[in-house]
Protein backbone atom coordinates (compact mmCIF):
# COMPACT_ATOMS: atom_id res chain seq x y z
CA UNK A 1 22.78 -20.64 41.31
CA UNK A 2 23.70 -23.51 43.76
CA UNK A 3 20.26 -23.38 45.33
CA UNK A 4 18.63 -23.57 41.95
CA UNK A 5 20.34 -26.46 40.67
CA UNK A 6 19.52 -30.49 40.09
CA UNK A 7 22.09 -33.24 39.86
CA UNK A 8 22.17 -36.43 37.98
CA UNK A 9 24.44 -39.10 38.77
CA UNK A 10 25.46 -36.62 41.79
CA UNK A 11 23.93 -35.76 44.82
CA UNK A 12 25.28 -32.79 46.79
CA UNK A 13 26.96 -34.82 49.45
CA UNK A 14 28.96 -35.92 46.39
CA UNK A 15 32.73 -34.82 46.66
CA UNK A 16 32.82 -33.82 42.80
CA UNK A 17 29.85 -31.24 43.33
CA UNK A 18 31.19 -30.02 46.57
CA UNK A 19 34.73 -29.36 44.70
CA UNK A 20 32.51 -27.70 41.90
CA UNK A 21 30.52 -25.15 43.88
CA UNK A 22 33.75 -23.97 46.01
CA UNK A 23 35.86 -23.76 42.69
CA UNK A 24 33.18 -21.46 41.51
CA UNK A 25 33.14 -19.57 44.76
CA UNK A 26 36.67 -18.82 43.87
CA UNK A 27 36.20 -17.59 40.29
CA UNK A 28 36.56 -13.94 39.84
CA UNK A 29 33.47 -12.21 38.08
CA UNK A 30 34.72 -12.91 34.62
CA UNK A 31 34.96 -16.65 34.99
CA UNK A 32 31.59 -16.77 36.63
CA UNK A 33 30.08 -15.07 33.46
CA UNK A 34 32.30 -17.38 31.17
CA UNK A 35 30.81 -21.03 33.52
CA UNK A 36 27.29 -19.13 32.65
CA UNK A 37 27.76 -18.61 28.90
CA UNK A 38 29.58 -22.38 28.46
CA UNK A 39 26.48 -24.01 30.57
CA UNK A 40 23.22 -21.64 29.46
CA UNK A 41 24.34 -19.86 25.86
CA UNK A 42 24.33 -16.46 27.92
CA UNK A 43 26.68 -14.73 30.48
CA UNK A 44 23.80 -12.95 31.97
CA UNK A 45 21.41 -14.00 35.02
CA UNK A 46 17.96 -13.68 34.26
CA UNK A 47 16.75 -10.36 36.21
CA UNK A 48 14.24 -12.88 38.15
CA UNK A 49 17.60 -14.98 39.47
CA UNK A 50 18.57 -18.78 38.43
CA UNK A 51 14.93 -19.89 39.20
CA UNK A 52 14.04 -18.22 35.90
CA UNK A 53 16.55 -19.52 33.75
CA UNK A 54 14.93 -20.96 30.08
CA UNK A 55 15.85 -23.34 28.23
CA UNK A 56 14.64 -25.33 25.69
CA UNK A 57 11.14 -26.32 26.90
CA UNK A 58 11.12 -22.76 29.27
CA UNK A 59 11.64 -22.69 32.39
CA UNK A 60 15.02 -25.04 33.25
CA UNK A 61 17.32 -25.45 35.97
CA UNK A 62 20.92 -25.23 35.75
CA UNK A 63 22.13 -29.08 36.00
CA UNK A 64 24.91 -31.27 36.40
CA UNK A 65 25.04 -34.38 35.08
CA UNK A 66 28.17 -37.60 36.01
CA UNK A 67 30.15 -37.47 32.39
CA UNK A 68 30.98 -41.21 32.41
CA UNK A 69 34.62 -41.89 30.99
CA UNK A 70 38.05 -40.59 31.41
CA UNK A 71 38.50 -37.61 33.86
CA UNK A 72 40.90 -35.92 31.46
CA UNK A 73 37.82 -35.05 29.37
CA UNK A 74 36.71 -31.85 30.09
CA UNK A 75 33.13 -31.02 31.33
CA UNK A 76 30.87 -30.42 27.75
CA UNK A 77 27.63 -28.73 28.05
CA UNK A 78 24.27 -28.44 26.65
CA UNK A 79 22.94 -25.22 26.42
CA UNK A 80 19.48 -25.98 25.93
CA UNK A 81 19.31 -27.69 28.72
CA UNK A 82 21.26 -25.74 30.66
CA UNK A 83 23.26 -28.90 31.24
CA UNK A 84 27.06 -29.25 32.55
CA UNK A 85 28.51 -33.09 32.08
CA UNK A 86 30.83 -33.68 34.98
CA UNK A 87 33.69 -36.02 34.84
CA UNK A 88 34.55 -37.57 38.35
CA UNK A 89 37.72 -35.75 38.71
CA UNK A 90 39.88 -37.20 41.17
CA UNK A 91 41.12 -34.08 43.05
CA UNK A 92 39.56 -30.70 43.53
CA UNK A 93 42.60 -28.96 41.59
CA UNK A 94 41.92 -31.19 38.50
CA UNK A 95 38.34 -30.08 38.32
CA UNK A 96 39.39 -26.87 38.51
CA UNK A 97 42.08 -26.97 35.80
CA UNK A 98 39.77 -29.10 33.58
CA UNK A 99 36.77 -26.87 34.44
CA UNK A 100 38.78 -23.39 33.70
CA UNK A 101 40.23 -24.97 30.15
CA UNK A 102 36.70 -25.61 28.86
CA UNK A 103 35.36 -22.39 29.92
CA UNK A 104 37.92 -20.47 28.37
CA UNK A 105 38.32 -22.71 25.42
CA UNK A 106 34.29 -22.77 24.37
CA UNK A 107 34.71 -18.28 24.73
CA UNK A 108 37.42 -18.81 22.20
CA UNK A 109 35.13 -20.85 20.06
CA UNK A 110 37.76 -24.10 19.87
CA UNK A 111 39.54 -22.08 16.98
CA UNK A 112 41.74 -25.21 15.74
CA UNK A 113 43.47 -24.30 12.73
């Protein structure tokens, strides 16, 4: 996944991606598949690896893109383009508690009553 990926507003020397990819390291096998389904629309890998993932125009990388604003928000996607938006969070532990939240909010479907 990290090999196959393009930044915007990031680079990988960037602390904010470099928090990112070891939070994920760190996410059991159920989180993993919940980051996939919040960023692509599916929890599963294409059988050719990240280099095949589709999106809206066919083949598309997974990206990140800087979410300018507050770094309460939580990271939003766009599935189509396989696209996270990345607040600069200010401490590893804050991307991951922001990053977890929206993963496991979005399964739930953001059932506000």
């Amino acid at each position: 996944m990290r090999a196959n990926t393009e930044y915007s507003g990031y680079s990988t020397a960037s602390p904010v991606i470099q928090w990112f990819w070891e939070v994920v390291q760190g996410f059991s096998k159920e989180d993993k598949a919940r980051l996939l389904q919040f960023v692509t629309g599916t929890s599963k890998v294409p059988l050719e690896g990240f280099s095949a993932l589709q999106g809206i125009s066919g083949s598309q990388k997974f990206q990140i893109h800087r979410a300018y604003g507050s770094s309460n928000h939580l990271p939003s996607a766009h599935t189509c383009f396989n696209q996270l938006d990345l607040p600069e969070y200010p401490s590893k532990e804050h991307l991951e508690e922001r990053l977890l939240l929206a993963i496991h909010e979005a399964n739930e479907g953001f059932g506000f009553g």
